[in-house]
N, C-alpha and C. Protein backbone atom coordinates (compact mmCIF):
# COMPACT_ATOMS: atom_id res chain seq x y z
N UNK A 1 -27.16 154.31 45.15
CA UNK A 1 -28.41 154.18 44.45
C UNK A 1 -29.14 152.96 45.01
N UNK A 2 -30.55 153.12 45.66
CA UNK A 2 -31.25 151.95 45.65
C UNK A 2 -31.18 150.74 44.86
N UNK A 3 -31.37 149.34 45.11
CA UNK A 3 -31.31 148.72 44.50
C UNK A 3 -32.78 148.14 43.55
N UNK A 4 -33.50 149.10 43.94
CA UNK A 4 -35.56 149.15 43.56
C UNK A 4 -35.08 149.95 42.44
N UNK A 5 -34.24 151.08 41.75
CA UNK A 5 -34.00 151.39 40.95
C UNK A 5 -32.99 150.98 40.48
N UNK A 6 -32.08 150.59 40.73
CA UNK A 6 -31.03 150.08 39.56
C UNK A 6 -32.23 148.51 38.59
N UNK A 7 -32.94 148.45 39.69
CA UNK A 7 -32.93 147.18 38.94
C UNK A 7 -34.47 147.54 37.53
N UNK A 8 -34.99 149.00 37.94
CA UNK A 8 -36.01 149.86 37.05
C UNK A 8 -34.89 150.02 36.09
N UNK A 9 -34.12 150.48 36.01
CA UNK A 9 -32.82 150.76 35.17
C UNK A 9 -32.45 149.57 33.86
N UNK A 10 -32.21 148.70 35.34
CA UNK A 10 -31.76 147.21 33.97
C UNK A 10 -33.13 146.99 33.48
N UNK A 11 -34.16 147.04 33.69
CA UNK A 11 -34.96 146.79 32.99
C UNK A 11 -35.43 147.67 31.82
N UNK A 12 -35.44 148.73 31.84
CA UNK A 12 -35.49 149.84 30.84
C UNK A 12 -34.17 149.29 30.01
N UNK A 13 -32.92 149.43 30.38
CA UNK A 13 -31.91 148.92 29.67
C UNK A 13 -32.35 148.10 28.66
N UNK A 14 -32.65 146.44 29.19
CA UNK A 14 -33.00 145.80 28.71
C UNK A 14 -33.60 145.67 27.15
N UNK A 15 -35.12 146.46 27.42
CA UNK A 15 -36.06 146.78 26.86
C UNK A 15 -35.52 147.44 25.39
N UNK A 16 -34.58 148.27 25.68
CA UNK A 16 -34.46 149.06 24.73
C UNK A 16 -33.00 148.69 23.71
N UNK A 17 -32.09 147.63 24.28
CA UNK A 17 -31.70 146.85 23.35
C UNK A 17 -32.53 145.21 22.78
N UNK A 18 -33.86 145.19 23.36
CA UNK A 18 -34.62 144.73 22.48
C UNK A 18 -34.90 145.23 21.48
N UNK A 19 -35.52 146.44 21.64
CA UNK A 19 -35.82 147.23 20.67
C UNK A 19 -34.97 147.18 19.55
N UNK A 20 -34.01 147.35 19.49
CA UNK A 20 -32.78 148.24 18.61
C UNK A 20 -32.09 147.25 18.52
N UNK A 21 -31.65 146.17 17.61
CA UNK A 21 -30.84 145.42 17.23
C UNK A 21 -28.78 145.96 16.85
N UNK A 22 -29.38 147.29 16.53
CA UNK A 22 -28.01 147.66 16.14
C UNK A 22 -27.08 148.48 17.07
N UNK A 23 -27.63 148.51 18.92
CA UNK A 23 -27.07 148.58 19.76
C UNK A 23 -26.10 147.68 20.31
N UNK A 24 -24.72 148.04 20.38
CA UNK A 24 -23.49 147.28 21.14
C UNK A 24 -23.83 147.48 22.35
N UNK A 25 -23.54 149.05 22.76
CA UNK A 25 -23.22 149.05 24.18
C UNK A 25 -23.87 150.34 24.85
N UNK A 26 -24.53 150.38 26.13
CA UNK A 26 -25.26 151.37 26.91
C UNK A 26 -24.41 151.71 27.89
N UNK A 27 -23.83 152.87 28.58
CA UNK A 27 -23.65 152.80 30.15
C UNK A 27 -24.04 154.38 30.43
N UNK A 28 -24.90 154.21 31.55
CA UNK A 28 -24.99 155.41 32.04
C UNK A 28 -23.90 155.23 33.52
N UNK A 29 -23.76 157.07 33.49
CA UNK A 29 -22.77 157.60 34.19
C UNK A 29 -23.60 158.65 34.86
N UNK A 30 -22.87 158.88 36.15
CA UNK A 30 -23.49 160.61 36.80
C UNK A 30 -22.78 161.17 36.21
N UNK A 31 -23.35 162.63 36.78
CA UNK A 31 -22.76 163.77 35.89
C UNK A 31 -21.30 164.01 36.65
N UNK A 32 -21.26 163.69 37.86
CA UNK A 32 -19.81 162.93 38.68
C UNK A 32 -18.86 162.81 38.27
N UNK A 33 -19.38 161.72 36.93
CA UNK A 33 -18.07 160.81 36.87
C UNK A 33 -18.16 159.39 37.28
N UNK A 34 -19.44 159.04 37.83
CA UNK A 34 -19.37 157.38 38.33
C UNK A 34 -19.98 156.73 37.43
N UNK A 35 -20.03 155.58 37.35
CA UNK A 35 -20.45 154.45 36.53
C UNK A 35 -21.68 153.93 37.40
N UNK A 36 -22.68 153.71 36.55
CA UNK A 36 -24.01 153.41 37.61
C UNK A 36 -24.80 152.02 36.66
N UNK A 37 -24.65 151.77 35.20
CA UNK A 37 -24.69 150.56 34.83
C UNK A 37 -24.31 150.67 33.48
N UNK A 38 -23.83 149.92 32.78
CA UNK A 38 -23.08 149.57 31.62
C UNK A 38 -23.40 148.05 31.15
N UNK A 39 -24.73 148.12 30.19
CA UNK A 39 -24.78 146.58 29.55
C UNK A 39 -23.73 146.40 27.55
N UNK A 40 -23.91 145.23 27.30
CA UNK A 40 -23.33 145.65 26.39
C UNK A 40 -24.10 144.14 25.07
N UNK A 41 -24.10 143.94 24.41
CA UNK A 41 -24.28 142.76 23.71
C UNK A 41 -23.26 141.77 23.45
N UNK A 42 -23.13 141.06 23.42
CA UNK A 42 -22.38 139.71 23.91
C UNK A 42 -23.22 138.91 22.42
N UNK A 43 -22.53 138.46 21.58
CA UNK A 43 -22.56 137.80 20.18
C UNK A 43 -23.34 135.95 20.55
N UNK A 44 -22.50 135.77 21.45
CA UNK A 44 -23.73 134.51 21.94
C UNK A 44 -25.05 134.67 22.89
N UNK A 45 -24.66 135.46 23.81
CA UNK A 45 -25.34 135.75 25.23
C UNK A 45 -26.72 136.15 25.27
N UNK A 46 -26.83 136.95 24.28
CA UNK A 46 -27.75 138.30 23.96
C UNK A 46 -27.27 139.62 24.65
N UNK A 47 -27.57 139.83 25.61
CA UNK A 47 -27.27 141.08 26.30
C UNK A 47 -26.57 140.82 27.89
N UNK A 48 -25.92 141.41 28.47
CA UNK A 48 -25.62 141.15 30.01
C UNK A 48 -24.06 142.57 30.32
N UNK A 49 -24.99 142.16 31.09
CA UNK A 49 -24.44 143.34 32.42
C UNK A 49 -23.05 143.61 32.53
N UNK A 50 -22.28 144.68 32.56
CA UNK A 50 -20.97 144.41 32.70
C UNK A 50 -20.44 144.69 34.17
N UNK A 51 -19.22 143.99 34.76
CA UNK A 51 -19.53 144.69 36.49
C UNK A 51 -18.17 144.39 36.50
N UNK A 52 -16.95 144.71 35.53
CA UNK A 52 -15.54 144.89 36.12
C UNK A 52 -15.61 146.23 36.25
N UNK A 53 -14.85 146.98 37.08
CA UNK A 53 -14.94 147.75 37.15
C UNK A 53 -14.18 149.42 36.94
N UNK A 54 -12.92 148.29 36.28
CA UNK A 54 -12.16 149.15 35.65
C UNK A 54 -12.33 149.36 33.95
N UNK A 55 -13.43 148.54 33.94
CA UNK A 55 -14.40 148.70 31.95
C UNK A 55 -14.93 149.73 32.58
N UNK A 56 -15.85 149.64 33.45
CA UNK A 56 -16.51 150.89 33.88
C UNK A 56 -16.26 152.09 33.92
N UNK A 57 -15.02 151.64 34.60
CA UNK A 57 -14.43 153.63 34.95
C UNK A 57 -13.93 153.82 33.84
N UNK A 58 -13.77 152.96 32.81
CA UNK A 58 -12.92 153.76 31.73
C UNK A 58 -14.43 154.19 31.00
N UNK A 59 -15.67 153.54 30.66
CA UNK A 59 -16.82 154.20 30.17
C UNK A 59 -16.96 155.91 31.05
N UNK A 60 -17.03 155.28 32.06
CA UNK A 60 -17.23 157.30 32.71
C UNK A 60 -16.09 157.98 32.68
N UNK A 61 -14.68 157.59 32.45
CA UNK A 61 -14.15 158.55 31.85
C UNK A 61 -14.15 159.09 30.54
N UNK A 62 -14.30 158.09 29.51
CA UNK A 62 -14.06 158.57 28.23
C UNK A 62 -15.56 159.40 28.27
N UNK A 63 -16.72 159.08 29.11
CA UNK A 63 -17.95 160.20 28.54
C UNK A 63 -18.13 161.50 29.36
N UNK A 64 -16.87 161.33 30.44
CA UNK A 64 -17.16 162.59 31.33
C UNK A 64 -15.85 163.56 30.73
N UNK A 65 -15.11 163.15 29.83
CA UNK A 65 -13.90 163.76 29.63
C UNK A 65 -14.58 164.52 27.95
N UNK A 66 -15.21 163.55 27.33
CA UNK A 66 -15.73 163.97 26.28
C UNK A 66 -16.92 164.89 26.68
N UNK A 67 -17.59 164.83 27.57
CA UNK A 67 -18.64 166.27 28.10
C UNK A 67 -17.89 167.33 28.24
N UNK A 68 -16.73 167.52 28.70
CA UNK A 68 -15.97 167.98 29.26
C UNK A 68 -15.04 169.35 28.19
N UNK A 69 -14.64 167.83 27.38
CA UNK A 69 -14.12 168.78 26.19
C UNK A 69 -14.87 169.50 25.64
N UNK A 70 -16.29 168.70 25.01
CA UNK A 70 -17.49 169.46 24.49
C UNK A 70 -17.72 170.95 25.32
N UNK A 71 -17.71 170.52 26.19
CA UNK A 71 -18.35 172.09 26.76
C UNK A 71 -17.31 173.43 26.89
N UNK A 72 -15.49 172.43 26.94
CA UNK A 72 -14.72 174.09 26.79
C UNK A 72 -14.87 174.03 25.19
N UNK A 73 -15.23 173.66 24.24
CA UNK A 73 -15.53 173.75 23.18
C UNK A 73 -16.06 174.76 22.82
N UNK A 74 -17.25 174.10 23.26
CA UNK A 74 -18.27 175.04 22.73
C UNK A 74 -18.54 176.79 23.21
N UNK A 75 -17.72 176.47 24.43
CA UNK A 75 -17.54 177.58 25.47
C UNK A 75 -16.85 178.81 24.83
N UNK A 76 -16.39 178.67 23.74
CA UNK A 76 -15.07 179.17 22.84
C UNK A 76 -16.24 180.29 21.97
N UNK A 77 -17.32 179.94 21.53
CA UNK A 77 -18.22 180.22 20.42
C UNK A 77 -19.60 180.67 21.28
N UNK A 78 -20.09 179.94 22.39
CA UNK A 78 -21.04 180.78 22.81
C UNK A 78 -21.19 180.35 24.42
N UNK A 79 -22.25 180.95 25.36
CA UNK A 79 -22.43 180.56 26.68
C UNK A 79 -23.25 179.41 26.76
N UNK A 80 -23.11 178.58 25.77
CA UNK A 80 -24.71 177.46 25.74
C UNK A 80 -23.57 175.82 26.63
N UNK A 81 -24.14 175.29 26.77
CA UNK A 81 -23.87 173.83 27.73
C UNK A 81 -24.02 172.57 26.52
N UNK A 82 -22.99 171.47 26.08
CA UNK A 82 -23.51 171.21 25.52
C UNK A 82 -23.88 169.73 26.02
N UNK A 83 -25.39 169.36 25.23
CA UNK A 83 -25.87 168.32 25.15
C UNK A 83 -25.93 166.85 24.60
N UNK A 84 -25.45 166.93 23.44
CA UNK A 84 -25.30 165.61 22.76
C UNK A 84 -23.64 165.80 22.19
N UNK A 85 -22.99 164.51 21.95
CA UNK A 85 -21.92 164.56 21.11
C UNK A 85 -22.53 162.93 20.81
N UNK A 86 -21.90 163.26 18.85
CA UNK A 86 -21.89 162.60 17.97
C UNK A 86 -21.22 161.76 17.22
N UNK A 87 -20.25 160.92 17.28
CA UNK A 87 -19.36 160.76 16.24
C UNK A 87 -19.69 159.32 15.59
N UNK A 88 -19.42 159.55 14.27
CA UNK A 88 -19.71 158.52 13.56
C UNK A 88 -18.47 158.16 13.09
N UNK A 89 -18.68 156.51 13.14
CA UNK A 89 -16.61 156.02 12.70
C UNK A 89 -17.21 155.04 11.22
N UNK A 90 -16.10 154.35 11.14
CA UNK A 90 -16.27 153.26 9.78
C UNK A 90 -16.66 151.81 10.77
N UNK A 91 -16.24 152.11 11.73
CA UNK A 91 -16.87 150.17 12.16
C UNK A 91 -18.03 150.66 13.83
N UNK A 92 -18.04 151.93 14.11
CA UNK A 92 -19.13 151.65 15.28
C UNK A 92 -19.70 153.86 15.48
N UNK A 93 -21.19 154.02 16.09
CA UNK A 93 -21.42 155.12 16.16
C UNK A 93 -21.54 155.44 17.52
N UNK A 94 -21.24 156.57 17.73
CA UNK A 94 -20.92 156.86 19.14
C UNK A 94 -21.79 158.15 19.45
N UNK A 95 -22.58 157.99 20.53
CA UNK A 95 -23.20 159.35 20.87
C UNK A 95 -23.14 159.08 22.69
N UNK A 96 -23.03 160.55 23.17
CA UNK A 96 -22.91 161.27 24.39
C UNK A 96 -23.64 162.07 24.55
N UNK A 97 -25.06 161.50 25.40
CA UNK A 97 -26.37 162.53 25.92
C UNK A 97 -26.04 162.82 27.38
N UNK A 98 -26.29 164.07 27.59
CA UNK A 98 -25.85 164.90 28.72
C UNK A 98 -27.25 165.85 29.17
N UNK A 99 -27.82 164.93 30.38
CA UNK A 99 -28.28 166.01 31.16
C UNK A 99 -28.05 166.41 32.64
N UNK A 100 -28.77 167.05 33.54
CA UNK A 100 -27.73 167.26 34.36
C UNK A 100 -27.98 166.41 35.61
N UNK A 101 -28.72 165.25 35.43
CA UNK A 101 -28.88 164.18 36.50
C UNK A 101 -28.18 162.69 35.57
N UNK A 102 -27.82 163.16 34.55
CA UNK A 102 -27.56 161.43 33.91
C UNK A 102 -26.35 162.17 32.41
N UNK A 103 -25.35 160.72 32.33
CA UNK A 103 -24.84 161.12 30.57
C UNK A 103 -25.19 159.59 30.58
N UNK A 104 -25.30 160.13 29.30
CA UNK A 104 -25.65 158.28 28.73
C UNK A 104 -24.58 158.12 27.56
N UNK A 105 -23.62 157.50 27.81
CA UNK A 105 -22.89 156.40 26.11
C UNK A 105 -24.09 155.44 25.66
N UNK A 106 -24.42 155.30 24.63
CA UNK A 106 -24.64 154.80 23.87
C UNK A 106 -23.57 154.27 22.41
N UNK A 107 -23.52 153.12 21.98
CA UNK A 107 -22.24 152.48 20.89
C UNK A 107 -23.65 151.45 20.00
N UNK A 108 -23.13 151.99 18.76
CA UNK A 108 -24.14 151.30 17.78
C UNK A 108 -23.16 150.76 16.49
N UNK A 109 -23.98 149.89 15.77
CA UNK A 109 -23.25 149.20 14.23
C UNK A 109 -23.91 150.68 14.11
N UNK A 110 -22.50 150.88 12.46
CA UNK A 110 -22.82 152.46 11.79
C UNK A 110 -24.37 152.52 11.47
N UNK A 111 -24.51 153.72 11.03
CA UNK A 111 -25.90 154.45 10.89
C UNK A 111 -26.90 153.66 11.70
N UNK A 112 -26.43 153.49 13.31
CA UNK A 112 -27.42 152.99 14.20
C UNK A 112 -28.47 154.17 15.15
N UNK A 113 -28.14 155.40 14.52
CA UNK A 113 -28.66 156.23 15.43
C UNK A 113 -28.51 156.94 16.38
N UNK A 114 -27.29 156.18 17.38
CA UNK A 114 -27.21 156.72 19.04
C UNK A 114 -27.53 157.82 19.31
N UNK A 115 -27.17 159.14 18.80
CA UNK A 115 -27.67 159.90 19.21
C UNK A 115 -29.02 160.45 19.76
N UNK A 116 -30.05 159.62 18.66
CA UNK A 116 -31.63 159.61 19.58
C UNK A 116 -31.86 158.55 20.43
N UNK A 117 -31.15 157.50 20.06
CA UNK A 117 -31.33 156.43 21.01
C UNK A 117 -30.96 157.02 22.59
N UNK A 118 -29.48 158.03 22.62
CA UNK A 118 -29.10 158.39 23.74
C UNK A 118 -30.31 159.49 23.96
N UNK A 119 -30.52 160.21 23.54
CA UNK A 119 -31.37 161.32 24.03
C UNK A 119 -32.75 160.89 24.32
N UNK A 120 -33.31 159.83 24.09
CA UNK A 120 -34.61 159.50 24.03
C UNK A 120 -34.42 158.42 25.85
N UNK A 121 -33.52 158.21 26.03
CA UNK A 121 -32.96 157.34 27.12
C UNK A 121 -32.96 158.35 28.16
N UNK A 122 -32.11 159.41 28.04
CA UNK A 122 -31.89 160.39 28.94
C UNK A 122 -33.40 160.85 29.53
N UNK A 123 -34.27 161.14 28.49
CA UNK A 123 -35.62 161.32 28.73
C UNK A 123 -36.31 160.70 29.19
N UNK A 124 -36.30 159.54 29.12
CA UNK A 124 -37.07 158.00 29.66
C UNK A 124 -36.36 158.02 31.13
N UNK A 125 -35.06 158.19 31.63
CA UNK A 125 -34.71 157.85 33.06
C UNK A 125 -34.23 159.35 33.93
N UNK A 126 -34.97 160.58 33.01
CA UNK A 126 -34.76 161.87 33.97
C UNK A 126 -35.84 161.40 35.42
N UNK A 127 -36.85 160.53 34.85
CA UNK A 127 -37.55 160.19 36.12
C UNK A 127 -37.57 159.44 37.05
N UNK A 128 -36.41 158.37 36.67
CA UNK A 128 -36.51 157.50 37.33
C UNK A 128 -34.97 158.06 38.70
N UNK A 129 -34.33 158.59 38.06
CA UNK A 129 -33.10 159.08 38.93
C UNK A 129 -33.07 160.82 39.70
């Protein structure tokens, strides 16, 4: 990936845990399987970048394995692909937007949303990637 877009990326990133206070953690992934950026909130820091890279691969696995499952899932009940996964816990909310140039994790404090946060993201960087 260029580095004229990753860095359109962190900035959209950015932007949008301005926005949203009750965002932990962002990483988008290809539909691959690779890790392409992962910020997260940091309790003193404000926000910053994560770049080990075995945090990474474990973000694109747990969201390419969870697409994954989702779709022999759903595969069970009809021919449709699926797009978002949802789960809501007692200490953090988890959503998985899936399109077919980008998945986005998104991690929020409960009733933070992710799920539009992820889908509204996916939409915002179908253009940029």
């Amino acid at each position: 990936m260029l580095e004229d877009t990753r860095n359109e990326l962190r900035t959209i990133l950015e932007n949008v845990f301005q926005q949203n206070s009750q965002i932990q953690l962002i990483s988008l992934i290809t539909p691959e399987g690779l890790p392409i950026l992962t910020f997260n909130r940091d309790t003193e820091e404000g926000v910053s970048e994560l770049t080990d890279s075995g945090i990474l691969n474990r973000y694109a696995a747990l969201a390419g394995a969870s697409a994954s499952l989702g779709d022999r899932t759903l595969s069970t009940f009809s021919p449709e692909k699926v797009r978002l996964i949802h789960v809501q816990g007692n200490t953090r909310d988890i959503a998985i937007a899936i399109s077919p140039h980008l998945i986005s994790l998104v991690v929020t404090d409960p009733s933070g949303s992710p799920n539009l946060i992820a889908e509204k993201l996916n939409t915002e960087l179908k253009a940029k990637l």
